[in-house]
Protein backbone atom coordinates (compact mmCIF):
# COMPACT_ATOMS: atom_id res chain seq x y z
CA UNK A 1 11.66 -37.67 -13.17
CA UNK A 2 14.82 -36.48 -15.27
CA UNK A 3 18.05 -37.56 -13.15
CA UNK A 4 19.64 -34.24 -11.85
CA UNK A 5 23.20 -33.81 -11.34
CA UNK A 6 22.51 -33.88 -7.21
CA UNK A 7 20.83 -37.49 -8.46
CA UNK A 8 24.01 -38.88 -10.22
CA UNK A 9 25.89 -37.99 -7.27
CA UNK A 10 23.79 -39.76 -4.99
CA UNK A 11 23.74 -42.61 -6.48
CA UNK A 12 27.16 -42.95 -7.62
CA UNK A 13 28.39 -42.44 -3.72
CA UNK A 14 26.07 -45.14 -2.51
CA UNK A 15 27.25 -47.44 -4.69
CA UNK A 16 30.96 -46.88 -3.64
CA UNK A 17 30.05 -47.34 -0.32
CA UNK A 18 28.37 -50.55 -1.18
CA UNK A 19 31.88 -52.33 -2.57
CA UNK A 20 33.34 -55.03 -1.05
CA UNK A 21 36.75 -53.44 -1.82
CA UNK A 22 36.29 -50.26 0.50
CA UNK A 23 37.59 -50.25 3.78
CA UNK A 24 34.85 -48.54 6.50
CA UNK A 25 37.17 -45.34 6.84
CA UNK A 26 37.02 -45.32 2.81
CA UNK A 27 33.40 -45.32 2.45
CA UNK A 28 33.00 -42.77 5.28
CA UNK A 29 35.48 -40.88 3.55
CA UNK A 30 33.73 -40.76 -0.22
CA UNK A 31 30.32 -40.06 1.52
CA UNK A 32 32.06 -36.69 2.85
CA UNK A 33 34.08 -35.63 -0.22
CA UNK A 34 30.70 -36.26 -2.32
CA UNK A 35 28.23 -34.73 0.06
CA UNK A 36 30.92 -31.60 0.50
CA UNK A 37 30.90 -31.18 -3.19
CA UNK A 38 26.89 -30.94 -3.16
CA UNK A 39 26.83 -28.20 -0.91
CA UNK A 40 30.06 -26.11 -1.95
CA UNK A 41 27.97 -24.38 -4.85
CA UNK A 42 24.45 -25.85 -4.35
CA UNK A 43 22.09 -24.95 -7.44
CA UNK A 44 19.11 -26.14 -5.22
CA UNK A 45 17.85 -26.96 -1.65
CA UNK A 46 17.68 -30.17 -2.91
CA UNK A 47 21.26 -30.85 -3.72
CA UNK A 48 21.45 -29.45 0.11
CA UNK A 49 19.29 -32.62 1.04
CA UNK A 50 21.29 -34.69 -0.46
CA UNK A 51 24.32 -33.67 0.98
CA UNK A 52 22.51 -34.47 4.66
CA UNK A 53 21.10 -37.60 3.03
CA UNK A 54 25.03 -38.65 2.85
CA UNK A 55 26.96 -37.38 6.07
CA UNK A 56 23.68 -39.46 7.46
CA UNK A 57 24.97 -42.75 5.90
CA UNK A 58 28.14 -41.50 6.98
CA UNK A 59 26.94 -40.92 10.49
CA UNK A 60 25.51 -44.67 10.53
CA UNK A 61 28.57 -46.25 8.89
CA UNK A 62 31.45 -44.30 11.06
CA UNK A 63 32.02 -46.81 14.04
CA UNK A 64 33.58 -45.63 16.88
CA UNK A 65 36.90 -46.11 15.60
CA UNK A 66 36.00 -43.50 13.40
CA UNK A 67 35.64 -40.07 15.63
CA UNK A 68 37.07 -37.83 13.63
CA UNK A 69 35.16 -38.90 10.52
CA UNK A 70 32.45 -39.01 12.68
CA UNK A 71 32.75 -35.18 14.01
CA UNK A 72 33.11 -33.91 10.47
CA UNK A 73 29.74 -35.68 8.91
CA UNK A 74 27.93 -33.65 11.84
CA UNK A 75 30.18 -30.40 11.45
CA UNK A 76 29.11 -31.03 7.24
CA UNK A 77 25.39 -31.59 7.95
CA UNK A 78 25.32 -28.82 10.34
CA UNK A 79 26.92 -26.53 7.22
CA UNK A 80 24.22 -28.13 4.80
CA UNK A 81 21.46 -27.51 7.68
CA UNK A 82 21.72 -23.77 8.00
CA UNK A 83 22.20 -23.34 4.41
CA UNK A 84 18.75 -24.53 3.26
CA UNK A 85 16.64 -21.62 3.29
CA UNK A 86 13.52 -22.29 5.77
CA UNK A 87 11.10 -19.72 7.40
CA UNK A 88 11.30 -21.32 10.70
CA UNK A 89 13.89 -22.53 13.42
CA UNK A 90 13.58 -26.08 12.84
CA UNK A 91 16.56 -26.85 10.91
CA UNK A 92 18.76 -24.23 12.70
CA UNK A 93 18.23 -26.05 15.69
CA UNK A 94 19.20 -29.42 14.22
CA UNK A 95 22.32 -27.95 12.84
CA UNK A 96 23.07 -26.33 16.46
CA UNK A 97 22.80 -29.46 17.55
CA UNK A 98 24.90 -30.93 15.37
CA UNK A 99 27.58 -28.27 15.66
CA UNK A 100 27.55 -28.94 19.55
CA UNK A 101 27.80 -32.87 19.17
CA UNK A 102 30.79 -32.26 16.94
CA UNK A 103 32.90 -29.91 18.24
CA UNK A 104 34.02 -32.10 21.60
CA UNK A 105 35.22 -34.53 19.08
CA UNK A 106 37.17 -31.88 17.24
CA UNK A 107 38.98 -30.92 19.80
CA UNK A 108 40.37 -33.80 21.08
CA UNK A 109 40.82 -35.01 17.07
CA UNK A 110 41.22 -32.17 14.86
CA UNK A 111 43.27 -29.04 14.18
CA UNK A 112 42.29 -25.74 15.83
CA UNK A 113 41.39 -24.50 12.18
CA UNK A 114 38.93 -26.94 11.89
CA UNK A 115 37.21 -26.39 15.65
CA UNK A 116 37.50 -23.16 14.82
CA UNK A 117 35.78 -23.21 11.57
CA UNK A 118 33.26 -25.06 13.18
CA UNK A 119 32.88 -22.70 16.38
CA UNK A 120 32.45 -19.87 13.26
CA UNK A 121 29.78 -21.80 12.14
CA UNK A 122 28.28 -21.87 14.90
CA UNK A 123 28.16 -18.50 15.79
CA UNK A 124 26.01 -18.14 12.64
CA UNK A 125 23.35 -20.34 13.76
CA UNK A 126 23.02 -18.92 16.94
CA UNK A 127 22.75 -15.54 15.63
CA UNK A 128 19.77 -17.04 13.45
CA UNK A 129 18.25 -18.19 16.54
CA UNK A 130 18.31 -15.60 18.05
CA UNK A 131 15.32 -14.36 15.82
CA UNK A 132 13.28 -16.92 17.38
CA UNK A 133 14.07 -16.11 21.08
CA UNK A 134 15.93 -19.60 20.86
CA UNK A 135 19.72 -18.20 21.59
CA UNK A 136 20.83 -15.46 22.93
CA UNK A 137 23.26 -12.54 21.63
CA UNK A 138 25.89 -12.96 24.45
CA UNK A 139 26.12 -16.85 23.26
CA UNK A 140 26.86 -15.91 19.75
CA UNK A 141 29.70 -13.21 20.32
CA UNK A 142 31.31 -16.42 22.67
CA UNK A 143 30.99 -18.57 19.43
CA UNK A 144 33.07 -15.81 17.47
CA UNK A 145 35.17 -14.79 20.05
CA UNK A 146 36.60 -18.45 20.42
CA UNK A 147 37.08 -19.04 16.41
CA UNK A 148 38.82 -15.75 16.41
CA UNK A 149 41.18 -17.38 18.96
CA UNK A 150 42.26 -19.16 15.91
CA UNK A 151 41.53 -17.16 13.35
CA UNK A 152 43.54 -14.23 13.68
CA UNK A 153 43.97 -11.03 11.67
CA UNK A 154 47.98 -11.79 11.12
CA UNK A 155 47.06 -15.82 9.96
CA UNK A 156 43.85 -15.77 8.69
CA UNK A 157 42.87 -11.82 7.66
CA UNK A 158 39.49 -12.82 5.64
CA UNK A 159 38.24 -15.29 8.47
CA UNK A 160 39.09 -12.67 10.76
CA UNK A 161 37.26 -10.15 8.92
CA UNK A 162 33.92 -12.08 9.11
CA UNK A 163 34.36 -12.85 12.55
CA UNK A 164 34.91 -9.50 13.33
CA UNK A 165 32.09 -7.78 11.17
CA UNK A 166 29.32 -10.56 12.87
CA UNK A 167 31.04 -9.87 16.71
CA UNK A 168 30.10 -5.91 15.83
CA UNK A 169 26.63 -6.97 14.31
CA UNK A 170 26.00 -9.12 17.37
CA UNK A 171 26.90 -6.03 19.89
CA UNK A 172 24.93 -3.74 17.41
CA UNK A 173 21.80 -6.27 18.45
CA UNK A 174 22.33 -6.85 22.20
CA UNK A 175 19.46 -5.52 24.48
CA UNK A 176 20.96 -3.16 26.62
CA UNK A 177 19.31 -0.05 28.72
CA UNK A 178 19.99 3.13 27.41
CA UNK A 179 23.15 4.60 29.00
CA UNK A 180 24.61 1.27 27.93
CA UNK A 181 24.14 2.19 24.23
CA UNK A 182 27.16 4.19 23.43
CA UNK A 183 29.30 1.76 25.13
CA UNK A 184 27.95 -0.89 22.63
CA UNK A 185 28.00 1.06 19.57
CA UNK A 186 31.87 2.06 20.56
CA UNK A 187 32.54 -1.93 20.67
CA UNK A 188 30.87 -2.05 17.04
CA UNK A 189 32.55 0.56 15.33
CA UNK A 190 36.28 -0.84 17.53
CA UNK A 191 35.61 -4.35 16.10
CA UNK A 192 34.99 -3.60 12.48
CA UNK A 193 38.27 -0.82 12.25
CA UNK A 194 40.12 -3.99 14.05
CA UNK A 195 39.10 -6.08 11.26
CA UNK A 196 40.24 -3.20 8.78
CA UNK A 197 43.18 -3.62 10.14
CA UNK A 198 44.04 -6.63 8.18
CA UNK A 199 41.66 -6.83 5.36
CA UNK A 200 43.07 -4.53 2.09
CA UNK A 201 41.08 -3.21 -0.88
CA UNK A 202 43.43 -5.11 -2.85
CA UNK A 203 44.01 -8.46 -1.34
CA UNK A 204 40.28 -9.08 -0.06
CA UNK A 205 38.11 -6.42 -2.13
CA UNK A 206 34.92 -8.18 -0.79
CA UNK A 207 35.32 -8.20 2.67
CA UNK A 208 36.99 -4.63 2.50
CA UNK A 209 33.99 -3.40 1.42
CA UNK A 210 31.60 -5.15 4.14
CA UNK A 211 33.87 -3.73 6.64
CA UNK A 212 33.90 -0.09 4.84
CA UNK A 213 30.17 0.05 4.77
CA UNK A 214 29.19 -1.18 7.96
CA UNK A 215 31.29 0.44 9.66
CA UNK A 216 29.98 3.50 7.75
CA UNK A 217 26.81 2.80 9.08
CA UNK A 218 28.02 2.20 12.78
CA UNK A 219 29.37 5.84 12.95
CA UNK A 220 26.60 7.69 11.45
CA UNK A 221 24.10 6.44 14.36
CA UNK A 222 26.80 6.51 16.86
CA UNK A 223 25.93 8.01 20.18
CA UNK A 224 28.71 11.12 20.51
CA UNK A 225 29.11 14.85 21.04
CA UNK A 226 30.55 15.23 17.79
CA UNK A 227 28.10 14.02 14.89
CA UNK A 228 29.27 15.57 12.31
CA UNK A 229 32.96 14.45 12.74
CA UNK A 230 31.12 11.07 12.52
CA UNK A 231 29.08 11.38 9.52
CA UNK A 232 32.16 12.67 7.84
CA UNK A 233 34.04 9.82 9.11
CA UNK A 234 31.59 7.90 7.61
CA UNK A 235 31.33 9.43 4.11
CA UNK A 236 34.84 8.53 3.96
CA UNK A 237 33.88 4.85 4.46
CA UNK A 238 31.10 4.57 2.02
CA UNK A 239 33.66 5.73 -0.67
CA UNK A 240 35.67 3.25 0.24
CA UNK A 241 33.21 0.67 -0.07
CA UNK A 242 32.18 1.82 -3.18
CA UNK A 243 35.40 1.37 -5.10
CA UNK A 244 34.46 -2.14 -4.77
CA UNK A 245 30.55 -1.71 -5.35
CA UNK A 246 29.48 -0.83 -8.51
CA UNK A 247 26.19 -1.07 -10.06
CA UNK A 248 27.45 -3.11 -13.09
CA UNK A 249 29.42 -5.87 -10.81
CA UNK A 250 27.40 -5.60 -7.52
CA UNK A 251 24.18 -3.57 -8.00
CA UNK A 252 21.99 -4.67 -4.92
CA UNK A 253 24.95 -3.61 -2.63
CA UNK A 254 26.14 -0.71 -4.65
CA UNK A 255 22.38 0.53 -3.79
CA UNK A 256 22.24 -0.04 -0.24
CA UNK A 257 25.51 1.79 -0.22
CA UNK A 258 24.20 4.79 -2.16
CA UNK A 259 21.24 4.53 -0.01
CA UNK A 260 23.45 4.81 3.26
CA UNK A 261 25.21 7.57 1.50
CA UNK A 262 22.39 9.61 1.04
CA UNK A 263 21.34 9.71 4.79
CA UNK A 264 24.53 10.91 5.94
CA UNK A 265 24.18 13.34 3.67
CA UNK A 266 20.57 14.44 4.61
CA UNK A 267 21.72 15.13 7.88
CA UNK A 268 25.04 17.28 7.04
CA UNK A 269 25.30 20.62 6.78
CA UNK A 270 26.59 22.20 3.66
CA UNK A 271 29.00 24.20 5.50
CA UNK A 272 30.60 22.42 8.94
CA UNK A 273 31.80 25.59 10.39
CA UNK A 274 28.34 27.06 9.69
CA UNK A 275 25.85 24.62 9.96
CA UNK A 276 23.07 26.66 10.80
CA UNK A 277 23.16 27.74 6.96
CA UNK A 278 21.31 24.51 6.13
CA UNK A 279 21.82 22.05 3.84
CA UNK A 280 20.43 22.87 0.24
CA UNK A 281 24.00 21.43 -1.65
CA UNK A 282 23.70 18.25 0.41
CA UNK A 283 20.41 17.75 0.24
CA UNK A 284 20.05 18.10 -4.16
CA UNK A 285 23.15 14.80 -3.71
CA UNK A 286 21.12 12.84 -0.96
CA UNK A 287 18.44 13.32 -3.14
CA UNK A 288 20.24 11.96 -6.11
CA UNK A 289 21.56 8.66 -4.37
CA UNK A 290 18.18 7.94 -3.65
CA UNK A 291 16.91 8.32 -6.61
CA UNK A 292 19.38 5.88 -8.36
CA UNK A 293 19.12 3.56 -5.19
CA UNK A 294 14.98 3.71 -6.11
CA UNK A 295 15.57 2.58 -9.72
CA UNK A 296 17.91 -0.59 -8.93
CA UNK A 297 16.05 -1.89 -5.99
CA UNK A 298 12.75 -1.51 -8.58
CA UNK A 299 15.05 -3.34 -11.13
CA UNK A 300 15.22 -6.37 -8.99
CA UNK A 301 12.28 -6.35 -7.13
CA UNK A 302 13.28 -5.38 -3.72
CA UNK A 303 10.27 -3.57 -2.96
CA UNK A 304 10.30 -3.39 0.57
CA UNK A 305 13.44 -0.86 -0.08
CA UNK A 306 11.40 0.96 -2.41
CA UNK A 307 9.59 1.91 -0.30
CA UNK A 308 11.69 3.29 2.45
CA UNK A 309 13.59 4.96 -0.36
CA UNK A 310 10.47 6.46 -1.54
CA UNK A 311 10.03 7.86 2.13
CA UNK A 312 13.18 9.49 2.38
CA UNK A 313 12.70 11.10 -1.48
CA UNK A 314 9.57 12.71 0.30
CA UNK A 315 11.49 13.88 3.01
CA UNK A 316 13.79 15.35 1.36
CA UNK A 317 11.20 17.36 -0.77
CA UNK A 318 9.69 18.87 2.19
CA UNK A 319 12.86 19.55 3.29
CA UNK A 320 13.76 21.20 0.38
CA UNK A 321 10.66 22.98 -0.34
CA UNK A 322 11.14 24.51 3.60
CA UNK A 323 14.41 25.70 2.83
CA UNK A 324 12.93 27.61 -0.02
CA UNK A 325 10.41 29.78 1.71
């Protein structure tokens, strides 16, 4: 087999660790930095492996001198864990675990950034789980809602974004009776305009739009008297999410964005004061979103949202072809 770069690396750490000039705490040390540098921009799930393969030497060589070093080969391979893409629950649960055996250590050892970053983490694997009945919602939002104890919006605005955005997702999910939905949906839409609070479309362009378009999407199915005032609201949002995403830098989320776009506007009437006038105008610019949402998701294969788009394009014809008898 041709030596990959993931290869090189391997070998090159274990054969640091194996010199008689390295202190314990040295060793431990290289095994991190080179297993961190595997997984920063992996090119493969098995450069991922690798990275586990060496906070596990780490893990064996880290006496108990060592806690801190100790704590952050388990934080690492918890990272590594959750990042290798897997159908099933299996390695989400052994990164849990190893998220849950670190974080006592960091505590006592570590900087609240760092327990923080790993409570973050966290969060993100129990959210996973809960897919698999294997975690609950109410768990995850106390994962976030400790990090954010840390990471705050003055401090840390971006870490505070992504908290904030995966608290509202989280709520968005929980399994609540009916009457309990608008309440939920109002702590949604409250986290991600707290989050928005911070984040600029200049400083953090990214996250801005995240925030912008989900927040979009909180308002147009929020539970209220006054829909339209919401769907409005929420025009305004996709706009600003889409001076970020464009369909030559960002295309997949510049077409979900359209997409989301072009259901609001289904559902508005032309004329707010008269909405019993229909929406003909409206309906002609939903109908062009979609259409340009269709072509990029066929461009890249997403099929799936073809084919929801293609349901809504149908839709809107019949709506259309109502409006014109």
């Amino acid at each position: 087999m041709t030596p990959t770069i993931s290869d090189a690396n391997v070998k090159a750490a274990l054969a640091a660790i194996e010199s008689e000039t390295a202190t314990i705490t040295e060793k431990v040390e290289m095994l991190i930095e080179m297993a961190a540098g595997l997984q920063k921009k992996p090119k493969n799930s098995q450069q991922l492996e690798d990275s586990i393969f060496l906070y596990r030497r780490g893990l064996e060589l880290a006496n108990p001198d060592l806690p801190l070093l100790k704590a952050r080969c388990l934080s690492g391979m918890g990272t590594a864990l959750r990042t290798i893409p897997s159908e099933g629950s299996e390695l989400l649960l052994e990164a849990k675990t190893a998220y849950e055996n670190s974080l006592p250590i960091l505590e006592e050892h570590a900087s609240p950034e760092e327990v923080a970053e790993t409570q973050m983490n966290l969060g993100v694997v129990l959210q996973g789980l809960v897919n698999f009945g294997q975690a609950t919602m109410q768990d995850t939002i106390q994962a976030y809602q400790e990090a954010a104890k840390v990471f705050t919006g003055e401090s840390y605005p971006q870490e505070f974004a992504i908290l904030q955005n995966n608290i509202a997702i989280a709520y968005l999910s929980l399994p609540l009776s009916s009457d309990q939905e608008k309440m939920r949906q109002g702590m949604a839409v409250q986290s991600f305009e707290s989050a928005l609070k911070w984040v600029t479309l200049i400083d953090h362009p990214s996250e801005y739009a995240m925030l912008q378009n989900n927040l979009a999407n909180a308002l147009q199915y929020l539970n209220t008297s006054h829909p339209i005032d919401n769907n409005l609201k929420a025009l305004a949002a996709y706009d600003e999410a889409l001076k970020v995403r464009t369909r030559k830098d960002t295309p997949i989320e510049y077409a979900n964005t359209i997409a989301n776009k072009a259901n609001v506007l289904f559902n508005l009437p032309d004329d707010i004061e008269h909405p019993e006038a229909g929406n003909p105008n409206n309906l002609k610019k939903s109908q062009g979103y979609y259409q340009e949402a269709k072509q990029i998701f066929g461009d890249y294969g997403q099929w799936e949202r073809v084919d929801i788009v293609t349901e809504m394009l149908q839709d809107i014809d019949r709506e259309i072809a109502a409006l014109s008898q």
